[in-house]
C-alpha atoms as a PDB file:
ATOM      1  CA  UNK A   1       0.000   0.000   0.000  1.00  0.00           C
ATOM      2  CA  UNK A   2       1.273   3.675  -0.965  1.00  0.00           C
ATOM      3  CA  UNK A   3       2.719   6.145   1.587  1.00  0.00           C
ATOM      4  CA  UNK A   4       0.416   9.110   3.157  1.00  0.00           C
ATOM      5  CA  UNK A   5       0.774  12.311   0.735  1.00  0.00           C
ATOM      6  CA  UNK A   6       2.154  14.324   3.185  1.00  0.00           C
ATOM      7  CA  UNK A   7       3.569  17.315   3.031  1.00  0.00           C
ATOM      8  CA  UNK A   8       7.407  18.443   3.406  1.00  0.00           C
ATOM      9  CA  UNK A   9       6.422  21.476   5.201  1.00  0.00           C
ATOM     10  CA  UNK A  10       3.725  21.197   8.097  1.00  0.00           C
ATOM     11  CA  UNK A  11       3.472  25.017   8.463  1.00  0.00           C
ATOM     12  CA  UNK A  12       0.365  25.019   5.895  1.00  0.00           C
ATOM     13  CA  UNK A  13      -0.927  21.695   7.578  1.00  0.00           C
ATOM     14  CA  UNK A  14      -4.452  21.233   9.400  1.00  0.00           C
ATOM     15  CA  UNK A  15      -3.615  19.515  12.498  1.00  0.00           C
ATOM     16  CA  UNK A  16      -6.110  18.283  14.807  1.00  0.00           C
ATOM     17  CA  UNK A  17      -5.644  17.279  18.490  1.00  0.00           C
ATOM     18  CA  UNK A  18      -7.391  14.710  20.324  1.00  0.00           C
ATOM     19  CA  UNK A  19      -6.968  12.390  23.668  1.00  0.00           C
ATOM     20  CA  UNK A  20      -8.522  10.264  25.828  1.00  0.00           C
ATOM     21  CA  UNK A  21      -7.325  11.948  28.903  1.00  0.00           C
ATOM     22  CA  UNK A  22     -10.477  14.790  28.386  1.00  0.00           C
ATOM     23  CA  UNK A  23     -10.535  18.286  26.731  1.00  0.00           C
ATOM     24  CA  UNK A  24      -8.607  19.746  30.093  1.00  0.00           C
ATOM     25  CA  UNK A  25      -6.028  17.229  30.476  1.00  0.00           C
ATOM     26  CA  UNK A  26      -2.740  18.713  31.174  1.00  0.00           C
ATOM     27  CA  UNK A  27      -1.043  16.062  28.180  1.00  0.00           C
ATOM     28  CA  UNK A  28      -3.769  18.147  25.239  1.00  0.00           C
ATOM     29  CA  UNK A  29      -2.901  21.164  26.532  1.00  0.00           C
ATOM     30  CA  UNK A  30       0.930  20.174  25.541  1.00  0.00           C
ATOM     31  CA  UNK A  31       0.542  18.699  22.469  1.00  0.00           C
ATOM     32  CA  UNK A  32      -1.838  21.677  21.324  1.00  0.00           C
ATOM     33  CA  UNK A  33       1.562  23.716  21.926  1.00  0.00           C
ATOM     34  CA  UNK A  34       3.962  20.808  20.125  1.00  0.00           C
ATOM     35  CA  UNK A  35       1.039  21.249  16.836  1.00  0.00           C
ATOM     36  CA  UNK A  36       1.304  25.113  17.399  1.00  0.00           C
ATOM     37  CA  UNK A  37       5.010  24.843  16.742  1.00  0.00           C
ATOM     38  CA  UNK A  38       4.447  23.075  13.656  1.00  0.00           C
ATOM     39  CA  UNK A  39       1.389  25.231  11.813  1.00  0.00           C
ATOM     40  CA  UNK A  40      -0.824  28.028  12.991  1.00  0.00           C
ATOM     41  CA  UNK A  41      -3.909  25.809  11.914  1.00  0.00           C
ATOM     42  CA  UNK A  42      -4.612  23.849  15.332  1.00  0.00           C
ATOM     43  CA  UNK A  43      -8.054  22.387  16.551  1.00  0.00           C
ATOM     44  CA  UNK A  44      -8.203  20.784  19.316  1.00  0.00           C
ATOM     45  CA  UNK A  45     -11.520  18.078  19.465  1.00  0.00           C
ATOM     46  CA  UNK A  46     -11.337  16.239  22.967  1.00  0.00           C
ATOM     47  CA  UNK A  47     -13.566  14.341  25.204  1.00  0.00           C
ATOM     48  CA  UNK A  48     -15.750  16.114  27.703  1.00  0.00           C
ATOM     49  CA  UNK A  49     -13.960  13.775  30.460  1.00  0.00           C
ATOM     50  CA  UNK A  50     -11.593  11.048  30.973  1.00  0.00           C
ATOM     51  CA  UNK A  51     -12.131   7.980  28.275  1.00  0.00           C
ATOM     52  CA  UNK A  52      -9.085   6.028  29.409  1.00  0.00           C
ATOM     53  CA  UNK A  53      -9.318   2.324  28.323  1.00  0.00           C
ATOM     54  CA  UNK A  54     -12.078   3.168  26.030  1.00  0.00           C
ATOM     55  CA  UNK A  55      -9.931   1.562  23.206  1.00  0.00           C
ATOM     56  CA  UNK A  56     -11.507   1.862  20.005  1.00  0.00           C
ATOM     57  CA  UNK A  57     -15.429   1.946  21.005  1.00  0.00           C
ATOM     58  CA  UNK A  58     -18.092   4.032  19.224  1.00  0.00           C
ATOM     59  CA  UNK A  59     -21.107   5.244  20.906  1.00  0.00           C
ATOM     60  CA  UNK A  60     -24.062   4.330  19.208  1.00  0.00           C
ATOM     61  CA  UNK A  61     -27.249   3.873  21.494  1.00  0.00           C
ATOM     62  CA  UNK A  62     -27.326   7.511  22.551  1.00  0.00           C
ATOM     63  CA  UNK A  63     -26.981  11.003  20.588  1.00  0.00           C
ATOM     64  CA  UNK A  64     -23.734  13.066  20.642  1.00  0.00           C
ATOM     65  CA  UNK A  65     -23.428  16.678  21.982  1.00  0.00           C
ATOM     66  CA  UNK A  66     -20.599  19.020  20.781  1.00  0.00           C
ATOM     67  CA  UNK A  67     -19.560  21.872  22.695  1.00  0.00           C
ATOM     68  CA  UNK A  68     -17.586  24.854  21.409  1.00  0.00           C
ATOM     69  CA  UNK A  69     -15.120  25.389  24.228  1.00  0.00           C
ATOM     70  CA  UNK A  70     -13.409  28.518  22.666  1.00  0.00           C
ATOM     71  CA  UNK A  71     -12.255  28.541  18.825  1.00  0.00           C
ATOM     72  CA  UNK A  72     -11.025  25.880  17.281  1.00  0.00           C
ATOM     73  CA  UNK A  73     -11.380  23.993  20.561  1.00  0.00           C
ATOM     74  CA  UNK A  74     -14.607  21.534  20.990  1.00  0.00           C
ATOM     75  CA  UNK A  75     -15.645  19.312  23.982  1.00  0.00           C
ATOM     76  CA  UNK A  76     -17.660  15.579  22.910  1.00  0.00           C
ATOM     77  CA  UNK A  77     -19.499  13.672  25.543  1.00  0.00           C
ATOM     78  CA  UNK A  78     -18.394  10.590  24.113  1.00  0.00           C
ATOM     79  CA  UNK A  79     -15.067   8.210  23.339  1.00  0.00           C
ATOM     80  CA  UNK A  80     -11.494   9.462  21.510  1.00  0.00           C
ATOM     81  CA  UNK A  81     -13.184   7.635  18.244  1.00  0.00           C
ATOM     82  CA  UNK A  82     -16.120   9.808  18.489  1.00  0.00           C
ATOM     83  CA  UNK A  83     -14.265  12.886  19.167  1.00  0.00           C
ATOM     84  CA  UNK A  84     -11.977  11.869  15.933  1.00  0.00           C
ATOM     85  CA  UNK A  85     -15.630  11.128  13.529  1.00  0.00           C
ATOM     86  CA  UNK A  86     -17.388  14.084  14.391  1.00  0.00           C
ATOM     87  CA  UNK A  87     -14.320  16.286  13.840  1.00  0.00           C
ATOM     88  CA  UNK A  88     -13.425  15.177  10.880  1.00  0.00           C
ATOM     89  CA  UNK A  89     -17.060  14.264   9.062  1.00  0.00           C
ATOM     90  CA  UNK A  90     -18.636  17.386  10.781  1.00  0.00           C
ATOM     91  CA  UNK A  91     -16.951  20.237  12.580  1.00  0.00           C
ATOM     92  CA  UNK A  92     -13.872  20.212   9.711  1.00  0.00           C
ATOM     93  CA  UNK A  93     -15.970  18.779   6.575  1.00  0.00           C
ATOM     94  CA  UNK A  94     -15.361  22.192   4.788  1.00  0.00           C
ATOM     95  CA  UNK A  95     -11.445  21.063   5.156  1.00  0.00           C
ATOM     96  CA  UNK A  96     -10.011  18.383   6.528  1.00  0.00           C
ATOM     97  CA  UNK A  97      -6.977  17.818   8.664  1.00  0.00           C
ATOM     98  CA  UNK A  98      -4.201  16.914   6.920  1.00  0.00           C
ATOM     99  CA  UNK A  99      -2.811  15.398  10.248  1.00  0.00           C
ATOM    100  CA  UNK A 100      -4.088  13.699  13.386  1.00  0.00           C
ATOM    101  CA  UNK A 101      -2.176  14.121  16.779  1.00  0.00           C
ATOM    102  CA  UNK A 102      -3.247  11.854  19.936  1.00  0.00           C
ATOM    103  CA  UNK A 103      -2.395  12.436  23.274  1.00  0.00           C
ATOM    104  CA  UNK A 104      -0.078  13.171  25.245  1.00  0.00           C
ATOM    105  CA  UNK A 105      -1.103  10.717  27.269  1.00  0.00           C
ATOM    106  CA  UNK A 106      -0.538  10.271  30.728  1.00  0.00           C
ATOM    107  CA  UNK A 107       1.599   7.284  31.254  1.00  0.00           C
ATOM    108  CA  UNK A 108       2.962   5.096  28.378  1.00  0.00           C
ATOM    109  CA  UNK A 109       1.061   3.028  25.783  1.00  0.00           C
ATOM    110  CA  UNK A 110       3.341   0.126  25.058  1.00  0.00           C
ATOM    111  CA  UNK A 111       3.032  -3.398  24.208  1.00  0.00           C
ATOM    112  CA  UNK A 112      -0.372  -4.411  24.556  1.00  0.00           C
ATOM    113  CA  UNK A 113      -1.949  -1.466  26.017  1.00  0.00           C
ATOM    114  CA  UNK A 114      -2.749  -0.287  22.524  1.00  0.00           C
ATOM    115  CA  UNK A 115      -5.732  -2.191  22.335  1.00  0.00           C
ATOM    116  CA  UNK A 116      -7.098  -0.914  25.298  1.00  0.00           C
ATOM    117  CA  UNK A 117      -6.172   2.891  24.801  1.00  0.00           C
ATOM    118  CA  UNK A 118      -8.620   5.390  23.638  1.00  0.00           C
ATOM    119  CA  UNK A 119      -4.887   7.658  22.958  1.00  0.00           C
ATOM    120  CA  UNK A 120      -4.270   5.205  20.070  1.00  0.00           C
ATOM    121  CA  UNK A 121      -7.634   4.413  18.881  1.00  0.00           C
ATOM    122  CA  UNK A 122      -8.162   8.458  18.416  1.00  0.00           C
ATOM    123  CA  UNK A 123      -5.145   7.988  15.817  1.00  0.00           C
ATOM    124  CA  UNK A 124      -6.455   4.303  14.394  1.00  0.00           C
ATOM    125  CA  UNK A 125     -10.223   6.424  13.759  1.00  0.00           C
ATOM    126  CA  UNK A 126      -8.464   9.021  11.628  1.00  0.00           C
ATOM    127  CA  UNK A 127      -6.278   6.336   9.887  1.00  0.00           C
ATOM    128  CA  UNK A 128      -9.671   4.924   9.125  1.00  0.00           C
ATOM    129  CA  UNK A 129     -11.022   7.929   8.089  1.00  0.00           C
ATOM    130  CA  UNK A 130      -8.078   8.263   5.258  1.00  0.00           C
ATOM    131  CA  UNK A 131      -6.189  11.133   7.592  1.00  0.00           C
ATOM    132  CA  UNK A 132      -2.574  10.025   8.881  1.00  0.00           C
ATOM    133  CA  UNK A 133      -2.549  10.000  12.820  1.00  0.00           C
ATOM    134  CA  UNK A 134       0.280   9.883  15.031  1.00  0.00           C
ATOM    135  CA  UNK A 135      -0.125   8.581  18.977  1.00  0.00           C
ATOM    136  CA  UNK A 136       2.171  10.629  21.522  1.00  0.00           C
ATOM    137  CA  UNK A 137       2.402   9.207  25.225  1.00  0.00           C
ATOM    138  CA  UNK A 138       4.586  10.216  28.008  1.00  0.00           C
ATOM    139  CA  UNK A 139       5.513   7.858  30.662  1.00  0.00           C
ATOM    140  CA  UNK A 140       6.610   9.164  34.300  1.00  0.00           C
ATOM    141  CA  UNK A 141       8.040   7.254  37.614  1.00  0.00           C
ATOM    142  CA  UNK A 142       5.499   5.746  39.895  1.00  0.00           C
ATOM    143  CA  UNK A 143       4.857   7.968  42.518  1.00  0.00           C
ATOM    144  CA  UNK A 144       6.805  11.007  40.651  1.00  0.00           C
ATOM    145  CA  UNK A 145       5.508  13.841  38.548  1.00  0.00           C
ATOM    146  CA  UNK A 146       4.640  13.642  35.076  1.00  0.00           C
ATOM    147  CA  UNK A 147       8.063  15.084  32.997  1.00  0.00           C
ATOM    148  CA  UNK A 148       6.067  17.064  30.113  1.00  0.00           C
ATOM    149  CA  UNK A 149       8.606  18.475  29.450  1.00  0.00           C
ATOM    150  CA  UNK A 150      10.197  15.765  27.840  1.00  0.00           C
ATOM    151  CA  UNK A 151       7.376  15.308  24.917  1.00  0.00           C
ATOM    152  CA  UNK A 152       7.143  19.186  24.544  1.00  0.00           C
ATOM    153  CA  UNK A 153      10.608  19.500  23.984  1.00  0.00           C
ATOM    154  CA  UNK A 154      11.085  15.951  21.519  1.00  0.00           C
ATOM    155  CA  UNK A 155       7.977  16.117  20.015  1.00  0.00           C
ATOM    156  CA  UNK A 156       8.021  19.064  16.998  1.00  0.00           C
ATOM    157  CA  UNK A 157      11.528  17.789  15.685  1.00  0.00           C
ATOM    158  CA  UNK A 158      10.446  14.436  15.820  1.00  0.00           C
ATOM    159  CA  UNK A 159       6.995  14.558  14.493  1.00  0.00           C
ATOM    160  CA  UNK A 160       8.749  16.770  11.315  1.00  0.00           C
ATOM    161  CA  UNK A 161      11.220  13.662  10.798  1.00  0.00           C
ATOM    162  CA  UNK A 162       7.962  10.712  10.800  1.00  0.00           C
ATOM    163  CA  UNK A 163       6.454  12.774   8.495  1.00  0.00           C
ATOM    164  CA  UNK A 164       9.007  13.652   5.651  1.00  0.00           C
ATOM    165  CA  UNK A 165      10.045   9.795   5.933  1.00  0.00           C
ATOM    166  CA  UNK A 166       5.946   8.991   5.060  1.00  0.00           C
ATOM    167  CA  UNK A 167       4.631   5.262   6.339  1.00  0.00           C
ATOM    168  CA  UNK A 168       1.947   3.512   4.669  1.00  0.00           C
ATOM    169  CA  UNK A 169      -2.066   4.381   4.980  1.00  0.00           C
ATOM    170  CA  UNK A 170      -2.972   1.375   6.312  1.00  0.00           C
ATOM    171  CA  UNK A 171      -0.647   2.299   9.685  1.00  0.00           C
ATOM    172  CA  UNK A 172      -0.702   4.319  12.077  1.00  0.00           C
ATOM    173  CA  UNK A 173       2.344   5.398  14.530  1.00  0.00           C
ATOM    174  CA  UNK A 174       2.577   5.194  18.236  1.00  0.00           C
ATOM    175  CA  UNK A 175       5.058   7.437  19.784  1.00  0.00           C
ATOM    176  CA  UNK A 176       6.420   6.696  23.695  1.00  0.00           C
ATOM    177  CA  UNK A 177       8.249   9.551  25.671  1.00  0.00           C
ATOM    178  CA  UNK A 178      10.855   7.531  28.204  1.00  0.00           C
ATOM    179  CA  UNK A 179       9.714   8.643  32.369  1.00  0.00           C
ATOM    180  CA  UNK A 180      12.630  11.342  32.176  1.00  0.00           C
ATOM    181  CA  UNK A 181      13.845  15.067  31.783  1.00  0.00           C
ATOM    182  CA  UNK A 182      14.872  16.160  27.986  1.00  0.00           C
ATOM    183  CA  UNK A 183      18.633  15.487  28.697  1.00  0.00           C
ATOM    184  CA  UNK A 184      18.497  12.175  30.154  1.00  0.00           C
ATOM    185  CA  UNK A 185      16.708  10.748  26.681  1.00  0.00           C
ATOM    186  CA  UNK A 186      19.423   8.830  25.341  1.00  0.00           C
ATOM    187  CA  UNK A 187      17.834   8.545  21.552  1.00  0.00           C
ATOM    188  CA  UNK A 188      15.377   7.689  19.590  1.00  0.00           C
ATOM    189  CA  UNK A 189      14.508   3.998  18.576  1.00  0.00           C
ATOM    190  CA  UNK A 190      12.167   2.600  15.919  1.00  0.00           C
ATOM    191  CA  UNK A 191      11.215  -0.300  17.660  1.00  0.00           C
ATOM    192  CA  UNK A 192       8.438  -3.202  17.369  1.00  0.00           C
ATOM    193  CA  UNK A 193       5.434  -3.823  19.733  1.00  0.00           C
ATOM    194  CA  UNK A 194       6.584  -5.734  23.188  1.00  0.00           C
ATOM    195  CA  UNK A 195       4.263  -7.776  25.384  1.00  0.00           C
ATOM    196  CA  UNK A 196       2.502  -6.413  28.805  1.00  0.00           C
ATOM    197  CA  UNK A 197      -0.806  -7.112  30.382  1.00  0.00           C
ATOM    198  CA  UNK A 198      -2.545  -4.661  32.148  1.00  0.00           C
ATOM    199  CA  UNK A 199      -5.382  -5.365  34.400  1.00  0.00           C
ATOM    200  CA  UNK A 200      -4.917  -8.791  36.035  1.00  0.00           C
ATOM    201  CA  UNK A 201      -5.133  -7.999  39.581  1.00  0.00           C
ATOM    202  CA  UNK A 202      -8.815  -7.926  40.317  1.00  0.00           C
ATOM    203  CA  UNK A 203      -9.819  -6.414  43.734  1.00  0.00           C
ATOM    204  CA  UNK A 204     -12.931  -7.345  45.181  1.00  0.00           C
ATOM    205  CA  UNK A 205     -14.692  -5.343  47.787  1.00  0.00           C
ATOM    206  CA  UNK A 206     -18.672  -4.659  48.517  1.00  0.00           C
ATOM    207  CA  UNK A 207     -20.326  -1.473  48.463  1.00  0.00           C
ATOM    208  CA  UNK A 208     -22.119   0.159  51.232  1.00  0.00           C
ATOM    209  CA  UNK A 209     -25.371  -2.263  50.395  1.00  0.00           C
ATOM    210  CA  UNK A 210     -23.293  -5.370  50.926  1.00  0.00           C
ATOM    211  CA  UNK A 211     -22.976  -5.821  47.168  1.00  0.00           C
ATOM    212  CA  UNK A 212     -19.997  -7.258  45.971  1.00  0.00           C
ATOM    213  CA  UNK A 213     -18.171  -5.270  43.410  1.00  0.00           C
ATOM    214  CA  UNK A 214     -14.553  -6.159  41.487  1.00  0.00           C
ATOM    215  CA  UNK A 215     -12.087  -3.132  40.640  1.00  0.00           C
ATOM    216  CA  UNK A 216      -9.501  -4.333  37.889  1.00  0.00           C
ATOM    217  CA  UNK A 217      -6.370  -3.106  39.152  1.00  0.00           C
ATOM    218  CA  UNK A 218      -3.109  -1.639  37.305  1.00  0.00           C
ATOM    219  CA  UNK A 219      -0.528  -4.583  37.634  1.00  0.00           C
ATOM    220  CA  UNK A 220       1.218  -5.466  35.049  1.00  0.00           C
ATOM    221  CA  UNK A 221       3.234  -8.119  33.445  1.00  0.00           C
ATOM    222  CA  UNK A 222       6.148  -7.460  30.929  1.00  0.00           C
ATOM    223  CA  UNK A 223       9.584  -8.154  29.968  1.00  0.00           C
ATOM    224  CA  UNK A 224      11.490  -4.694  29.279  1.00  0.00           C
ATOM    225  CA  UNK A 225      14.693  -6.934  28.485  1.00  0.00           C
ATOM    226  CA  UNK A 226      13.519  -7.867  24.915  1.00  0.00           C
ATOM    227  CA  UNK A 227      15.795  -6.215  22.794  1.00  0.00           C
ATOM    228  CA  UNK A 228      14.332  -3.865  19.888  1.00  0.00           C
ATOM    229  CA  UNK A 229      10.443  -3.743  21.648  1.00  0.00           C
ATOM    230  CA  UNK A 230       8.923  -0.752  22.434  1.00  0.00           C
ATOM    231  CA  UNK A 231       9.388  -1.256  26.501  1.00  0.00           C
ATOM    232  CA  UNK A 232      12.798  -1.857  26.102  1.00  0.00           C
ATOM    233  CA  UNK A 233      13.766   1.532  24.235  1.00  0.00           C
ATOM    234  CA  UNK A 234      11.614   3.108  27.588  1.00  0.00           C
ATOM    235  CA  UNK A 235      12.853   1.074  29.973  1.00  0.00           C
ATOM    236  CA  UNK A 236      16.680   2.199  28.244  1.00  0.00           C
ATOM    237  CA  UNK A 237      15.476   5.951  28.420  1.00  0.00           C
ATOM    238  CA  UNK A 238      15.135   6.305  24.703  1.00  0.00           C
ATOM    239  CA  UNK A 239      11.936   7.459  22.947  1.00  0.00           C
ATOM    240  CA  UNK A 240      10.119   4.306  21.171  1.00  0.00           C
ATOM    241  CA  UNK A 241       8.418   4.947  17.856  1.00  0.00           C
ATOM    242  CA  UNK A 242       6.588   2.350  16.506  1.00  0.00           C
ATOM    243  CA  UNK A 243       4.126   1.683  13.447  1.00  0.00           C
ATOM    244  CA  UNK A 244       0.726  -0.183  14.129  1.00  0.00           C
ATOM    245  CA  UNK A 245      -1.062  -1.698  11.257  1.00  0.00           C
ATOM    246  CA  UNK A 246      -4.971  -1.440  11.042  1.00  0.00           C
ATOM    247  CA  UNK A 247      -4.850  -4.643   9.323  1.00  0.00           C
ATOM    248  CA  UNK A 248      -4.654  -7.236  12.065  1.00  0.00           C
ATOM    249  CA  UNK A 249      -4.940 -10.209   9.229  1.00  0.00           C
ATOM    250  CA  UNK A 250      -2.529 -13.295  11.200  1.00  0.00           C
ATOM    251  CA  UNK A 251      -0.585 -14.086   7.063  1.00  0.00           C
ATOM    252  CA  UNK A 252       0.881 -17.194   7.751  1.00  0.00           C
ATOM    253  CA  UNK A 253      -2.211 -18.672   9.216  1.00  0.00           C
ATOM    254  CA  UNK A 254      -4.265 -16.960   6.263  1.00  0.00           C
ATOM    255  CA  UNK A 255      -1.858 -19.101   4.262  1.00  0.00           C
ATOM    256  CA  UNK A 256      -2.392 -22.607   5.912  1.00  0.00           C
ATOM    257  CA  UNK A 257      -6.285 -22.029   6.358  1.00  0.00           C
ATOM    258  CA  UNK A 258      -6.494 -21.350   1.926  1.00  0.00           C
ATOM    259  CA  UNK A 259      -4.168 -24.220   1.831  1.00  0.00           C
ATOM    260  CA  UNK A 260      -7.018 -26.373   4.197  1.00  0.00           C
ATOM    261  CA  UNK A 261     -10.119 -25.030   2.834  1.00  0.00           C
ATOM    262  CA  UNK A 262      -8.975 -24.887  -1.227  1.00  0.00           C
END
């Protein structure tokens, strides 16, 4: 499949800024001032609140209410895909974006987190919707404060380079700030998707009815040792770019299966 038609020079681009952190999330409010380094042309479309681990839903059973924040900004009561859709096939129909930026989101999206995160399934919908999307995430130290610095200061330059290299239309690419201040990144890796699992400590408790109630917790399991994954450029300090495909087709298996079935 070709390459996005991007341009060499973002300063005429549309860029539009979504999350799943929520329209006042101090990550949106960064990356709205990483896009405003790259083009004057910024709109910010965000959730009304936080949509984390919304992954790539769609609300469909109830109507949608936009709400003009200030210009160019807009608040959705809905998920990062809905944000995304109504941007592009309603509040910028008389010109579309010619980029989508997700995030930054608090706390990293690596190995298998992107199927869970509404941060990259705000950049899958507009990969869908035929606009290229990038995913931005900044991971900090348990207990310590988020270093924002760190994307704000990586992010233009780098976001400049993805683009005037180009990656195919059926991808999107999922960007992971390392837990530290600007100085102590030692590089930038293109590196593939690792393994974690968030989510299997389950806490059970019972409300104040005596109903019994289960809170997924945060542990996780993952190896940061395997060379060339995502985790492991964090875990080593380094940024970790990586490209997700929208087509999840297994190949090999594809292969046997028409091999079975012929």
């Amino acid at each position: 499949m070709s390459d996005w038609n991007l341009p060499k020079d973002l300063s005429g681009a549309r860029i539009l800024v979504s999350n799943d952190d929520g329209i006042e999330a101090p990550g949106i409010k960064v990356l709205s001032r990483v896009a405003a380094a790259l083009t004057d042309d910024v709109w910010v479309v965000a959730p009304e609140t936080e949509q984390s681990g919304a992954g790539h839903s769609l609300t469909l059973r109830r109507p949608l209410r936009i709400r003009r924040v200030e210009d160019r900004r807009y608040a959705v009561d809905g998920t990062p895909t809905d944000c995304v859709l109504l941007a592009i096939n309603e509040i910028l129909k008389d010109g579309r974006p010619t980029l989508v930026l997700s995030g930054v989101n608090r706390g990293g999206n690596l190995g298998e987190d992107v199927t869970y995160s509404g941060t990259v399934a705000a950049a899958m919908e507009g990969t869908v919707l035929g606009v290229p999307s990038i995913a931005l995430s900044q991971e900090y130290p348990n207990g310590g404060p988020v270093p924002w610095e760190t994307a704000e200061t990586l992010a233009p330059d780098l976001i400049r380079r993805i683009c005037a290299i180009g990656w195919p239309r059926n991808s999107l690419i999922n960007i992971n700030f390392p837990g530290v201040s600007p100085d102590r990144v030692t590089g930038i890796r293109a590196a593939e998707q690792g393994r974690r699992k968030i989510g299997d400590q389950i806490v059970a408790g019972h409300d104040p009815r005596g109903n019994p109630y289960y809170w997924i917790g945060s542990m996780r399991t993952e190896d940061p040792t395997v060379a060339g994954t995502d985790l492991n450029a964090v875990h080593s300090n380094a940024v970790a770019v990586t490209p997700i495909g929208m087509n999840m087709t297994d190949h090999p298996t594809l292969t046997k299966l028409a091999g079975t079935f012929h």
